[in-house]
C-alpha atoms as a PDB file:
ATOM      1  CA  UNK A   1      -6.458  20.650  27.754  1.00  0.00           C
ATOM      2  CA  UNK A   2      -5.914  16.869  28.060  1.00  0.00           C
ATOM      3  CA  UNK A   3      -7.052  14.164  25.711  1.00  0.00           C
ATOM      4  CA  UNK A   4     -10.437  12.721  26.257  1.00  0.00           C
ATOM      5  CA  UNK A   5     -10.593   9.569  23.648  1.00  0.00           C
ATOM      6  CA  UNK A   6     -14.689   9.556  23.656  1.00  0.00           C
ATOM      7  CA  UNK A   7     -14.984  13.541  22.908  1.00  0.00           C
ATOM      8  CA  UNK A   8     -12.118  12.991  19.963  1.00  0.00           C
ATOM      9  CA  UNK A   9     -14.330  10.299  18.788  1.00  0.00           C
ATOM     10  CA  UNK A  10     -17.032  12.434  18.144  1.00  0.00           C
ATOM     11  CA  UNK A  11     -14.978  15.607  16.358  1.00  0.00           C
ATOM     12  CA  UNK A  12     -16.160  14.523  12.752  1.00  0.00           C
ATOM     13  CA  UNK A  13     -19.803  15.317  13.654  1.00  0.00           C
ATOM     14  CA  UNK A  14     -18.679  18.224  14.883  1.00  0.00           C
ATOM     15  CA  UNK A  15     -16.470  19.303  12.393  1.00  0.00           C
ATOM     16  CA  UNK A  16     -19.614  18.632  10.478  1.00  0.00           C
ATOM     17  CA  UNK A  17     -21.825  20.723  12.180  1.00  0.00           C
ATOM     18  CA  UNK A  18     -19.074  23.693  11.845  1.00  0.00           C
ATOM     19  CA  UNK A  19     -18.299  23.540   8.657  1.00  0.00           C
ATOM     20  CA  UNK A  20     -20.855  21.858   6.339  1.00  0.00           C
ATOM     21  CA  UNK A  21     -19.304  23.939   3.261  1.00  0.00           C
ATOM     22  CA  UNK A  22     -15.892  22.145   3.811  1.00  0.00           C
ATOM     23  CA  UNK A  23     -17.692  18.469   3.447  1.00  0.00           C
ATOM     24  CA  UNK A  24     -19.839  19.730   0.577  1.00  0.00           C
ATOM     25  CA  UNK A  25     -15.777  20.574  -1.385  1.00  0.00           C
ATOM     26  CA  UNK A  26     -14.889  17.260  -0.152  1.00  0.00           C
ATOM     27  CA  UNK A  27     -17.817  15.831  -1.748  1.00  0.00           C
ATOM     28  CA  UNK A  28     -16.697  17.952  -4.878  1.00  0.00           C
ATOM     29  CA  UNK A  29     -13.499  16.875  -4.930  1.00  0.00           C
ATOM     30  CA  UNK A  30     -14.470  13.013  -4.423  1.00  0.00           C
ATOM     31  CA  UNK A  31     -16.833  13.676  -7.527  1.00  0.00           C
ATOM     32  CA  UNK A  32     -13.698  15.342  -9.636  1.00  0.00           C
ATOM     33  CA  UNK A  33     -11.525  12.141  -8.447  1.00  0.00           C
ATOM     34  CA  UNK A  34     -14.372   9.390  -9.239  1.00  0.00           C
ATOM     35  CA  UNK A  35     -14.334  11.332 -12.915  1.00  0.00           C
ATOM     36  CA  UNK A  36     -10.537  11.338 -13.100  1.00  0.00           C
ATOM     37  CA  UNK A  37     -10.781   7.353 -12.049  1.00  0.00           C
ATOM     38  CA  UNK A  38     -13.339   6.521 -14.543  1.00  0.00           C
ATOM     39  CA  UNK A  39     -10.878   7.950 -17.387  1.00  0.00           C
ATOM     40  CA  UNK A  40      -8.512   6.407 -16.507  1.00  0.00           C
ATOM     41  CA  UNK A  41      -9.348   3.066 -15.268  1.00  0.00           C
ATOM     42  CA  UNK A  42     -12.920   3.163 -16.525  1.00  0.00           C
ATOM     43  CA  UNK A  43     -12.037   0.478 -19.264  1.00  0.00           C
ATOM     44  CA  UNK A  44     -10.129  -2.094 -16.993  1.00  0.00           C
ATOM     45  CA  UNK A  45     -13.850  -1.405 -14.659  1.00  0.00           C
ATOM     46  CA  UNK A  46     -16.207  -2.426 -17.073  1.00  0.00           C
ATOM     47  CA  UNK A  47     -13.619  -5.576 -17.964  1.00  0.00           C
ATOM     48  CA  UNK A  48     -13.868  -6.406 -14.171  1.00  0.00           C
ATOM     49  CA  UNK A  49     -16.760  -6.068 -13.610  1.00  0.00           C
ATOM     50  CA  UNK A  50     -18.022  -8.290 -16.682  1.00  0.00           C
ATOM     51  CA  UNK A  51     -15.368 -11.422 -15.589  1.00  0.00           C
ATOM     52  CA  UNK A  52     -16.881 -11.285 -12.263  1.00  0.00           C
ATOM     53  CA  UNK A  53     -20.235 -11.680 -13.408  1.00  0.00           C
ATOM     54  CA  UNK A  54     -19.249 -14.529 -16.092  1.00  0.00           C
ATOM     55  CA  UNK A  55     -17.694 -16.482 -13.038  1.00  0.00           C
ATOM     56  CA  UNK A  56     -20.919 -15.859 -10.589  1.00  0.00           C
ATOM     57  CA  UNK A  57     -22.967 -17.335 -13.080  1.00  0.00           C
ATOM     58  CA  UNK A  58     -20.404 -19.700 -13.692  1.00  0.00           C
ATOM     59  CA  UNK A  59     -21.083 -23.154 -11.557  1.00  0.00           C
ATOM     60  CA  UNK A  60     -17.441 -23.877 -11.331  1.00  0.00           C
ATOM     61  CA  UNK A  61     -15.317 -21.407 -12.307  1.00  0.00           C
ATOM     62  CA  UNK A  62     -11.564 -22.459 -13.717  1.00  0.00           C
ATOM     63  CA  UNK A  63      -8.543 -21.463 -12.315  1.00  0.00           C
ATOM     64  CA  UNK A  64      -7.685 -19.399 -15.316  1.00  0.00           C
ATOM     65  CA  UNK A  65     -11.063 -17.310 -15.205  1.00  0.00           C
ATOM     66  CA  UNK A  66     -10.120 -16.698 -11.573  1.00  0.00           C
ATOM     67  CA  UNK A  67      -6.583 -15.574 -13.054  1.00  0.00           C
ATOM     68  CA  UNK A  68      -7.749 -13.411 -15.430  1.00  0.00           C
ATOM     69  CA  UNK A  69     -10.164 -11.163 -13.244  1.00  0.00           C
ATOM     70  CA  UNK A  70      -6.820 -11.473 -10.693  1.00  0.00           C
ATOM     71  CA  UNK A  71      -4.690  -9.506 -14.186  1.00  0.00           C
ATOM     72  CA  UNK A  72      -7.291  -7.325 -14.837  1.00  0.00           C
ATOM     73  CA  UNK A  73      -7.674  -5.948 -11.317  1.00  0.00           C
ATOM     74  CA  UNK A  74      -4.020  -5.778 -11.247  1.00  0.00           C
ATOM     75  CA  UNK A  75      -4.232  -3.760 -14.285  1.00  0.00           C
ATOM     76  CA  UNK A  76      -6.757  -1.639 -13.116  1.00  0.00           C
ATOM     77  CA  UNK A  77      -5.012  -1.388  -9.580  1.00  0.00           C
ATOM     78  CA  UNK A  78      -1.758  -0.019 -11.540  1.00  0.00           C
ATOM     79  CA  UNK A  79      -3.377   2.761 -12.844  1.00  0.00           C
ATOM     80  CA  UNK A  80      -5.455   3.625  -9.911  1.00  0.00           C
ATOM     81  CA  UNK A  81      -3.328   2.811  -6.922  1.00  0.00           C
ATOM     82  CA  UNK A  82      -1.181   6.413  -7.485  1.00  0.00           C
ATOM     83  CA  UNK A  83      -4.189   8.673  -8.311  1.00  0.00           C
ATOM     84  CA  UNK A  84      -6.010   6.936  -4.991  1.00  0.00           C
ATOM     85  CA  UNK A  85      -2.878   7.272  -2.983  1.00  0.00           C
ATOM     86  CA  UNK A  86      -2.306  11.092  -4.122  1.00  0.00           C
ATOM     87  CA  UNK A  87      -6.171  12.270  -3.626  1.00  0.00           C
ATOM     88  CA  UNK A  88      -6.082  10.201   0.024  1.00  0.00           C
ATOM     89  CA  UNK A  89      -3.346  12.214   1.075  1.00  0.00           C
ATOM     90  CA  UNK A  90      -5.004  15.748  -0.012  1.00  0.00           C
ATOM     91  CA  UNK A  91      -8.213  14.567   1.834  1.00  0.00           C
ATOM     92  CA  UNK A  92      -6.363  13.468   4.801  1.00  0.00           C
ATOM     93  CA  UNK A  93      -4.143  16.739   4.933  1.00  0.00           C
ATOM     94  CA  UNK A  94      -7.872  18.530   4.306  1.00  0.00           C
ATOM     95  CA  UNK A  95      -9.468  17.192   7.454  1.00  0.00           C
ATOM     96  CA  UNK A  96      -6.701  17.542   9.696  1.00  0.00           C
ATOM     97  CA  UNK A  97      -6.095  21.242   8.529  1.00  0.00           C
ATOM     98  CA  UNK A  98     -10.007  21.986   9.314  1.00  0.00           C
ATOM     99  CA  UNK A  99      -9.009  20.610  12.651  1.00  0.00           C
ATOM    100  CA  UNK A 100      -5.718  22.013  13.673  1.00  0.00           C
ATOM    101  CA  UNK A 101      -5.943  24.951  11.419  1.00  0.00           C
ATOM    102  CA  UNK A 102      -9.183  25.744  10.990  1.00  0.00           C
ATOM    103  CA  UNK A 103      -8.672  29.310  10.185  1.00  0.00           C
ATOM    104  CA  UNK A 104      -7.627  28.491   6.907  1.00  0.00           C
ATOM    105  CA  UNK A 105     -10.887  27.692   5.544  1.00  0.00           C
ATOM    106  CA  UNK A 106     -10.428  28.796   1.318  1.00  0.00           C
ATOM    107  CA  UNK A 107     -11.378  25.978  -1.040  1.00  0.00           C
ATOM    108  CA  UNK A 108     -12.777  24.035   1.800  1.00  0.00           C
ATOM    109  CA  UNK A 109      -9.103  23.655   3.688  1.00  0.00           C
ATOM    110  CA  UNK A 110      -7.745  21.310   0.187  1.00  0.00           C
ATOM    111  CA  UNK A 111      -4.563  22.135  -0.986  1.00  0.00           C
ATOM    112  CA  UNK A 112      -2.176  20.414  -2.894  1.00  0.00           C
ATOM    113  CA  UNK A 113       1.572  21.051  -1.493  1.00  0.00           C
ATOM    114  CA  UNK A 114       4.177  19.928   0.727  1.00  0.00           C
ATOM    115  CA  UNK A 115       1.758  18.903   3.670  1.00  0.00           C
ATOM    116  CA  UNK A 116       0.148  16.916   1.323  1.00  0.00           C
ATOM    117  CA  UNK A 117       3.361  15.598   0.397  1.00  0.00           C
ATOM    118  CA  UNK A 118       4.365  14.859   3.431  1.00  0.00           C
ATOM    119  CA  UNK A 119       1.566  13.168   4.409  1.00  0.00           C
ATOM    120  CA  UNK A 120       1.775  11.148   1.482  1.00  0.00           C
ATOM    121  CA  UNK A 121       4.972   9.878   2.153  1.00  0.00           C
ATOM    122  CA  UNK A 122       4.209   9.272   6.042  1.00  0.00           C
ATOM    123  CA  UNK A 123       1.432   7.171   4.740  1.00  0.00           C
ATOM    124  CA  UNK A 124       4.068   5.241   2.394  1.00  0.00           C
ATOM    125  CA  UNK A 125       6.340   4.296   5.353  1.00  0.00           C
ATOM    126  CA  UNK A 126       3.048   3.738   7.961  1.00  0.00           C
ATOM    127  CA  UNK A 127       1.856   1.463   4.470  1.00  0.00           C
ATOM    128  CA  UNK A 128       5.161  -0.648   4.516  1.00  0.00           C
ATOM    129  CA  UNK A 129       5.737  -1.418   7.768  1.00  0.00           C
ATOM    130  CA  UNK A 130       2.635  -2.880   8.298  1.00  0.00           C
ATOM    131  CA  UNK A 131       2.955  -4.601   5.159  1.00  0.00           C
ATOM    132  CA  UNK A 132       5.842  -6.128   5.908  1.00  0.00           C
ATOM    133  CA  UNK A 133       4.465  -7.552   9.842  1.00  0.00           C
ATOM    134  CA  UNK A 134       1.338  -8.683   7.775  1.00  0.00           C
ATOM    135  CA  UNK A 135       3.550 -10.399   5.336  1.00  0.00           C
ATOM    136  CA  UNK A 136       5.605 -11.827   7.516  1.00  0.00           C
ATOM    137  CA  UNK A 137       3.217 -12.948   9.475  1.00  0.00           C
ATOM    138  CA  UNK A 138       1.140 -14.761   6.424  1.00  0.00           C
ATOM    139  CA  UNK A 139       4.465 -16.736   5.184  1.00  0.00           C
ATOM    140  CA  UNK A 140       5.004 -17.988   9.029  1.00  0.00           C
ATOM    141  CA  UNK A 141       1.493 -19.182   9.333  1.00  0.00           C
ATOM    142  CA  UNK A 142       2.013 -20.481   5.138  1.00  0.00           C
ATOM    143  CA  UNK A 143       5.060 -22.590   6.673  1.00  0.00           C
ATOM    144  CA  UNK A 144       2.876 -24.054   9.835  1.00  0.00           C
ATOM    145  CA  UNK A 145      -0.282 -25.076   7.055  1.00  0.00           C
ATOM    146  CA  UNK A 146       2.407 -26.551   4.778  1.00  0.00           C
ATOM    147  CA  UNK A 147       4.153 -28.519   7.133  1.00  0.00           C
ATOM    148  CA  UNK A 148       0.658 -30.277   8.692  1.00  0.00           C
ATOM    149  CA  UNK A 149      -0.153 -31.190   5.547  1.00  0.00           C
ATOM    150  CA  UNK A 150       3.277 -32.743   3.612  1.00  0.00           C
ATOM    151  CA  UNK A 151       3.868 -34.464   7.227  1.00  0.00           C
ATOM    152  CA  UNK A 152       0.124 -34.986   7.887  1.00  0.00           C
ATOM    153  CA  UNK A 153       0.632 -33.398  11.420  1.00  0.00           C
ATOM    154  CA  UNK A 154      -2.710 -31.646  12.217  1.00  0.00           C
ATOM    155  CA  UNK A 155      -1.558 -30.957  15.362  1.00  0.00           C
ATOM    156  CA  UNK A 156       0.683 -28.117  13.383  1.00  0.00           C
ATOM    157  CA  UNK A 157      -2.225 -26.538  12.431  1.00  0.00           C
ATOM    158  CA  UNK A 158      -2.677 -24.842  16.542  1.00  0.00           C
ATOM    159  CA  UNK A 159       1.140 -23.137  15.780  1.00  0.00           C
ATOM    160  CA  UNK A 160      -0.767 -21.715  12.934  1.00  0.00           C
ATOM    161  CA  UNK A 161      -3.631 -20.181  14.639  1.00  0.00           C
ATOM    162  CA  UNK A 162      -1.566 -19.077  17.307  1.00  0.00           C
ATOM    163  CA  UNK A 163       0.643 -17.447  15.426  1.00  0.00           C
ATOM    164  CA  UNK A 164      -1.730 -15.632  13.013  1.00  0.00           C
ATOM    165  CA  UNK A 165      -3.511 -14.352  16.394  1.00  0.00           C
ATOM    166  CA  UNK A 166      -0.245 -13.111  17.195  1.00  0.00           C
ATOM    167  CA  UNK A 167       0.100 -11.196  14.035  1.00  0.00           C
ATOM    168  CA  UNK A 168      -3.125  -9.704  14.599  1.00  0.00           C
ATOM    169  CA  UNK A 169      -2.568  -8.381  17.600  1.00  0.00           C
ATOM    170  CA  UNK A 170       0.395  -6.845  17.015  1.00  0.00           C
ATOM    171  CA  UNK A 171      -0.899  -5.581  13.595  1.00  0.00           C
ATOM    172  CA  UNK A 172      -3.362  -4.041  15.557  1.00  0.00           C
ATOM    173  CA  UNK A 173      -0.869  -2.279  18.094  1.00  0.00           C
ATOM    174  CA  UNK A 174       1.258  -0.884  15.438  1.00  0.00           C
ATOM    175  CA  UNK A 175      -1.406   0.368  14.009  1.00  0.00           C
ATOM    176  CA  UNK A 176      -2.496   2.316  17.140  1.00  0.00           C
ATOM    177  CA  UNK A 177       0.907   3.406  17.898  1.00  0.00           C
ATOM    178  CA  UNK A 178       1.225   4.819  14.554  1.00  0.00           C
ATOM    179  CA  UNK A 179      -2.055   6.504  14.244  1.00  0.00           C
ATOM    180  CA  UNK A 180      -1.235   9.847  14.844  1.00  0.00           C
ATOM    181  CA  UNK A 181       1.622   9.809  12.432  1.00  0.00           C
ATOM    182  CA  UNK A 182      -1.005  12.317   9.489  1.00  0.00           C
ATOM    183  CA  UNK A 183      -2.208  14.674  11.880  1.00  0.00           C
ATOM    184  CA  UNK A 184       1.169  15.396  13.665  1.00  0.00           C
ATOM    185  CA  UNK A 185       3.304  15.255  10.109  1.00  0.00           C
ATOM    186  CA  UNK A 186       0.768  17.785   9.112  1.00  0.00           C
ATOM    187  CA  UNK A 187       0.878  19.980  12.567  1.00  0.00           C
ATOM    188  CA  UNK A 188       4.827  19.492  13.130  1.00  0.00           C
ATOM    189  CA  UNK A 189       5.457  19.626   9.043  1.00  0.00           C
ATOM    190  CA  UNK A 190       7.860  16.713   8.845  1.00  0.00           C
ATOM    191  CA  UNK A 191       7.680  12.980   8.699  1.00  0.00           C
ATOM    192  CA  UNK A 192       6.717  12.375  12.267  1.00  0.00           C
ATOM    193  CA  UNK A 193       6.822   8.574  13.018  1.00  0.00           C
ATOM    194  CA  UNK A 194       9.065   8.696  15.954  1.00  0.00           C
ATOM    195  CA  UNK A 195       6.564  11.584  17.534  1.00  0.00           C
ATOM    196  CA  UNK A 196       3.478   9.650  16.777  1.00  0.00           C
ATOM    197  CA  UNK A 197       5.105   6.848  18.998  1.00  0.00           C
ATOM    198  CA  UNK A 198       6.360   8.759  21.688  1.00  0.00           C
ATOM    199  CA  UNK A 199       2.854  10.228  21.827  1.00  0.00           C
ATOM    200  CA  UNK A 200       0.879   6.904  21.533  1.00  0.00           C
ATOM    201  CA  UNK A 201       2.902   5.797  24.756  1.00  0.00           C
ATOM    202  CA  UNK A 202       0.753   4.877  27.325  1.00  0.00           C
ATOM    203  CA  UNK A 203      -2.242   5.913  25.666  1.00  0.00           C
ATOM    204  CA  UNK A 204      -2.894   2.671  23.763  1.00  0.00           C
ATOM    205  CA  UNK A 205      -6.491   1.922  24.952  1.00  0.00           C
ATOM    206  CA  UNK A 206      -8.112   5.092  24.885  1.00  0.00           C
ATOM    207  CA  UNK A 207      -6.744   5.419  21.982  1.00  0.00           C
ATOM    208  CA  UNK A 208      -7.821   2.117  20.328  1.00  0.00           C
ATOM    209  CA  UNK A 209     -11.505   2.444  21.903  1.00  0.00           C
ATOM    210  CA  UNK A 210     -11.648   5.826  20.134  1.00  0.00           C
ATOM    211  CA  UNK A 211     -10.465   4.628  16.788  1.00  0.00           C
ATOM    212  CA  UNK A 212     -13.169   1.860  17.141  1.00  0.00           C
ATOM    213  CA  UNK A 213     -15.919   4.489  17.947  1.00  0.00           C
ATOM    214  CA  UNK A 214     -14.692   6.058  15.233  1.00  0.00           C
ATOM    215  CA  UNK A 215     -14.937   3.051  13.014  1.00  0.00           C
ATOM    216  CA  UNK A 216     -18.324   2.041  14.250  1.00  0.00           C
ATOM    217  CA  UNK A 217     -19.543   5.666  13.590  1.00  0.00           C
ATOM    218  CA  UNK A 218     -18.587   5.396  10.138  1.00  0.00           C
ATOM    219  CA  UNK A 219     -20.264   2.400   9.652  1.00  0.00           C
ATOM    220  CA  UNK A 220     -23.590   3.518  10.505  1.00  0.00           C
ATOM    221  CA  UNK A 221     -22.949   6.458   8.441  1.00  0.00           C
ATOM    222  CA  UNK A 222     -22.517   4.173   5.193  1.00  0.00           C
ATOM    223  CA  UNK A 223     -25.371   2.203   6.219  1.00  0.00           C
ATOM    224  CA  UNK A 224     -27.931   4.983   6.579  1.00  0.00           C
ATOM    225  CA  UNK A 225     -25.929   5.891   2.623  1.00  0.00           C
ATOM    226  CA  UNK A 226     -26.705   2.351   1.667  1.00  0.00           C
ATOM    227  CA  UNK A 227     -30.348   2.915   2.441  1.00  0.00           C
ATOM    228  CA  UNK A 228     -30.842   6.192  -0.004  1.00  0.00           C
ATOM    229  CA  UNK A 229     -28.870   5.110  -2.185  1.00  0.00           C
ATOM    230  CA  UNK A 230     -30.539   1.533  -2.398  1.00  0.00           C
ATOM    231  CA  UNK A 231     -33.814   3.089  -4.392  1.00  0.00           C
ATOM    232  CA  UNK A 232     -31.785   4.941  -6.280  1.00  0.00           C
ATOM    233  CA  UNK A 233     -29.391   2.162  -7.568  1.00  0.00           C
ATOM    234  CA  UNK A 234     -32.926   0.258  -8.425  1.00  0.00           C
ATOM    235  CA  UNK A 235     -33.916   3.508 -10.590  1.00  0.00           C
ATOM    236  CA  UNK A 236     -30.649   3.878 -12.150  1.00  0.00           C
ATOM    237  CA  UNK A 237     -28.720   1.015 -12.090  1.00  0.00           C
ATOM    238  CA  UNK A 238     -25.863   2.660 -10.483  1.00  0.00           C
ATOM    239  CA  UNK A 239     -22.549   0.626 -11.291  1.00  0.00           C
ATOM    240  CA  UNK A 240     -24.135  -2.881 -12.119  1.00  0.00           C
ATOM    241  CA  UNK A 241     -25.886  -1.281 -15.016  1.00  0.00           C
ATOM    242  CA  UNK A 242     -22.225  -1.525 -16.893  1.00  0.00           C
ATOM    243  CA  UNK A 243     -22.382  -5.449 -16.955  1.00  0.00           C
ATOM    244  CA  UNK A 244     -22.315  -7.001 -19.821  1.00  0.00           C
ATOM    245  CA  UNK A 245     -21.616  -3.440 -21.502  1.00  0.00           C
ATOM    246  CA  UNK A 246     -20.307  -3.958 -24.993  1.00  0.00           C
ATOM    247  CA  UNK A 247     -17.817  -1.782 -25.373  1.00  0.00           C
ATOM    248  CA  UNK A 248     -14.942  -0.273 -22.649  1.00  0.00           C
ATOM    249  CA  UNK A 249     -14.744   3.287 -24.957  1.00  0.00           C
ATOM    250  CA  UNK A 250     -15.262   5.383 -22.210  1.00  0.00           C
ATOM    251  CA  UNK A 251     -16.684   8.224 -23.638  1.00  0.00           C
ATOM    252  CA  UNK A 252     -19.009   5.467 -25.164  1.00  0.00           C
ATOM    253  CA  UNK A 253     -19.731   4.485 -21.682  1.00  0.00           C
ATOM    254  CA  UNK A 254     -20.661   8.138 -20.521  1.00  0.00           C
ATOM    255  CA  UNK A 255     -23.102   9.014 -23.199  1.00  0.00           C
ATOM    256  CA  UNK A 256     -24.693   5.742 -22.665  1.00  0.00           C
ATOM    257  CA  UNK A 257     -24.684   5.319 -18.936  1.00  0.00           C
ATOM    258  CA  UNK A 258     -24.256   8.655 -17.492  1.00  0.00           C
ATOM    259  CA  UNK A 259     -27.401   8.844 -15.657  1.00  0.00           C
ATOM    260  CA  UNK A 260     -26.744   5.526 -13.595  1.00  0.00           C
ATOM    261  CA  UNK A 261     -22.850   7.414 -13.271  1.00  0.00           C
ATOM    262  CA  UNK A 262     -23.970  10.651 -11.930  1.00  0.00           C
ATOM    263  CA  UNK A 263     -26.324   9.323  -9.434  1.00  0.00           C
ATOM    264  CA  UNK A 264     -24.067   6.895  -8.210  1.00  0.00           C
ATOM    265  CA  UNK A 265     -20.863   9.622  -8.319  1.00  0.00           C
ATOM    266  CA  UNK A 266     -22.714  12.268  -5.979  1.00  0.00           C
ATOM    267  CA  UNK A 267     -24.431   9.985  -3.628  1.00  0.00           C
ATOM    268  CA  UNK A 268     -21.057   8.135  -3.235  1.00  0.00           C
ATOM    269  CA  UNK A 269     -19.036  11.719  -3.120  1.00  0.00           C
ATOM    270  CA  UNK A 270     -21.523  13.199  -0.621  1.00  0.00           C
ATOM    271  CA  UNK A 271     -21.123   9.805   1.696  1.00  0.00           C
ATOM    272  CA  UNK A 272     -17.125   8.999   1.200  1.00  0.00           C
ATOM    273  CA  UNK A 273     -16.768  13.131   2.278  1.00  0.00           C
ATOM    274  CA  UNK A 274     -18.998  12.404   5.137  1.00  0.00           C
ATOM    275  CA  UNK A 275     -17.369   9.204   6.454  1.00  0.00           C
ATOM    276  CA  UNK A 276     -13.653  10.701   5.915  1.00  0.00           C
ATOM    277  CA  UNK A 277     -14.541  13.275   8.047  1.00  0.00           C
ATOM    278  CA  UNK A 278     -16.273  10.914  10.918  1.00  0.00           C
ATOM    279  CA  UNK A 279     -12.957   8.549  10.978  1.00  0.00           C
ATOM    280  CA  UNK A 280     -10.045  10.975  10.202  1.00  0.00           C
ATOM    281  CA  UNK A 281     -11.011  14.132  12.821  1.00  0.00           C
ATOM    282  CA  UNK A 282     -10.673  12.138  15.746  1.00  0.00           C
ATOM    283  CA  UNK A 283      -7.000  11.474  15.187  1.00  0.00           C
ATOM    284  CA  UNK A 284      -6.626  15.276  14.769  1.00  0.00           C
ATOM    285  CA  UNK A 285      -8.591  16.226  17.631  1.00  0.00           C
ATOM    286  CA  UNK A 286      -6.515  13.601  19.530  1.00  0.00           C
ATOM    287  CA  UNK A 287      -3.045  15.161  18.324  1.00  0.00           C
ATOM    288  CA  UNK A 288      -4.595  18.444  20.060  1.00  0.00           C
ATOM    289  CA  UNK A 289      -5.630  16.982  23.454  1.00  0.00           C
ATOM    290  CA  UNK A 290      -2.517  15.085  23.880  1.00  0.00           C
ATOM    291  CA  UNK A 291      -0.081  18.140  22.732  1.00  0.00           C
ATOM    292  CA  UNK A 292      -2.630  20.420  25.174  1.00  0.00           C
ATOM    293  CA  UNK A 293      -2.803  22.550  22.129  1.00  0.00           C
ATOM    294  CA  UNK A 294      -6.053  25.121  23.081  1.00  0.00           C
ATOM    295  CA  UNK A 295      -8.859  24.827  20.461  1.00  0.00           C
ATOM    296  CA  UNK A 296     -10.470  27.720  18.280  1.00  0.00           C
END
């Protein structure tokens, strides 16, 4: 079996179309996660979500409003950021097991153990790296900006633009050379950067064109979302009907607003489990072609 990047691209629908129960616990689990969120961050929401809406009807908002929204969704960030981190790697270890293990089907292929570990800390090291080429990047084209403008040397400004194109493109190659670290940390059950590489070798276009299908995929699967979920945000307010909420008590906040919550937690669930399973199956199903690993 060899790896064909345009059928890969297409192994969330069919994953779909296989198992529609396993979306469906996804869906369940993104609703148990969006409830876990909301208790914990729900407060440091509602306060973010009021400061924005102070400084868009603002006509010129001050550099400290701008700071505060900047603390509170730092705040809100600190308490997330874990829980988002922990739950993405359990969702991620999900849809590659209904791809490379499929037989083990119970509680819609989620677990919570060392794969899920493991992928978690894959996705740490995948995290920093590109971090720190981004970074890097950002300060070097910083250093080009400040020095046309203290010397008044516009001319600096093409260094810039050159090198944030060059940042881009090889954020973007990293990126594909790394993109099979989850699936084959999950398959191989260690933390499998140097066999992502070695596999990405040579394979760099298909491989990019099918992440991009992928990508686009997705896409149109949030906007068809958008659309039913559009009439039923205007029924129920979904998440803009907390501005200018009085109090951040959550409980306060779920008696009051749970309608508008629900509504907006199970569309949301139902269309985040959909779209994880359009642009993470590909990488699995690509891990599979390239290893010539026969499919059940």
């Amino acid at each position: 079996m060899s790896f064909n990047a345009t059928e890969s691209a297409f192994e969330g629908f069919r994953l779909a179309r296989r198992a529609p129960m396993a979306i469906l616990a996804w869906a369940a689990a993104y609703i148990v996660f969006f409830a876990v969120f909301f208790a914990v961050a729900g407060g440091s929401l509602i306060n973010i979500i009021n400061l924005a809406e102070q400084i868009e009807q603002s006509a010129e908002p001050s550099m400290s409003d701008l700071t505060t929204l900047g603390q509170a969704y730092g705040a809100m960030m600190g308490l997330a950021l874990p829980l988002s981190l922990l739950f993405s790697a359990v969702l991620t270890a999900a849809v590659a097991r209904s791809v490379i293990r499929p037989e083990e089907k119970r509680f819609g292929y989620l677990r919570l153990g060392r794969d899920e570990l493991r992928i978690l800390g894959a996705t740490l090291v995948v995290a920093l790296l590109m971090f720190g080429v981004i970074m890097g990047g950002t300060v070097l084209v910083s250093v080009f900006v400040g020095l046309a403008a203290s010397m008044g040397a516009p001319f600096l400004i093409l260094p810039a633009v050159l090198v944030g194109l060059g940042v881009a493109a090889v954020a973007v190659w990293l990126a594909v050379r790394l993109c099979l670290v989850a699936p084959t940390t999950f398959a191989e059950q260690k933390i499998a950067i140097k066999e992502s590489w070695a596999m990405t070798r040579g394979r760099f276009w298909p491989l990019l064109g099918m992440a991009v299908l992928a990508g686009v995929m997705s896409m149109l699967v949030g906007l068809l979302g958008s659309i039913v979920i559009a009439p039923l945000n205007l029924i129920f307010g979904g998440l803009e009907s907390l501005a200018g909420a009085e109090t951040t008590n959550v409980a306060t906040l779920l008696v009051k607003f749970w309608p508008a919550l629900l509504v907006w937690g199970v569309v949301n669930a139902l269309l985040s489990a959909a779209q994880a399973a359009v642009i993470y199956a590909p990488f699995s199903a690509a891990y599979l072609g390239i290893k010539g690993v026969p499919r059940v």
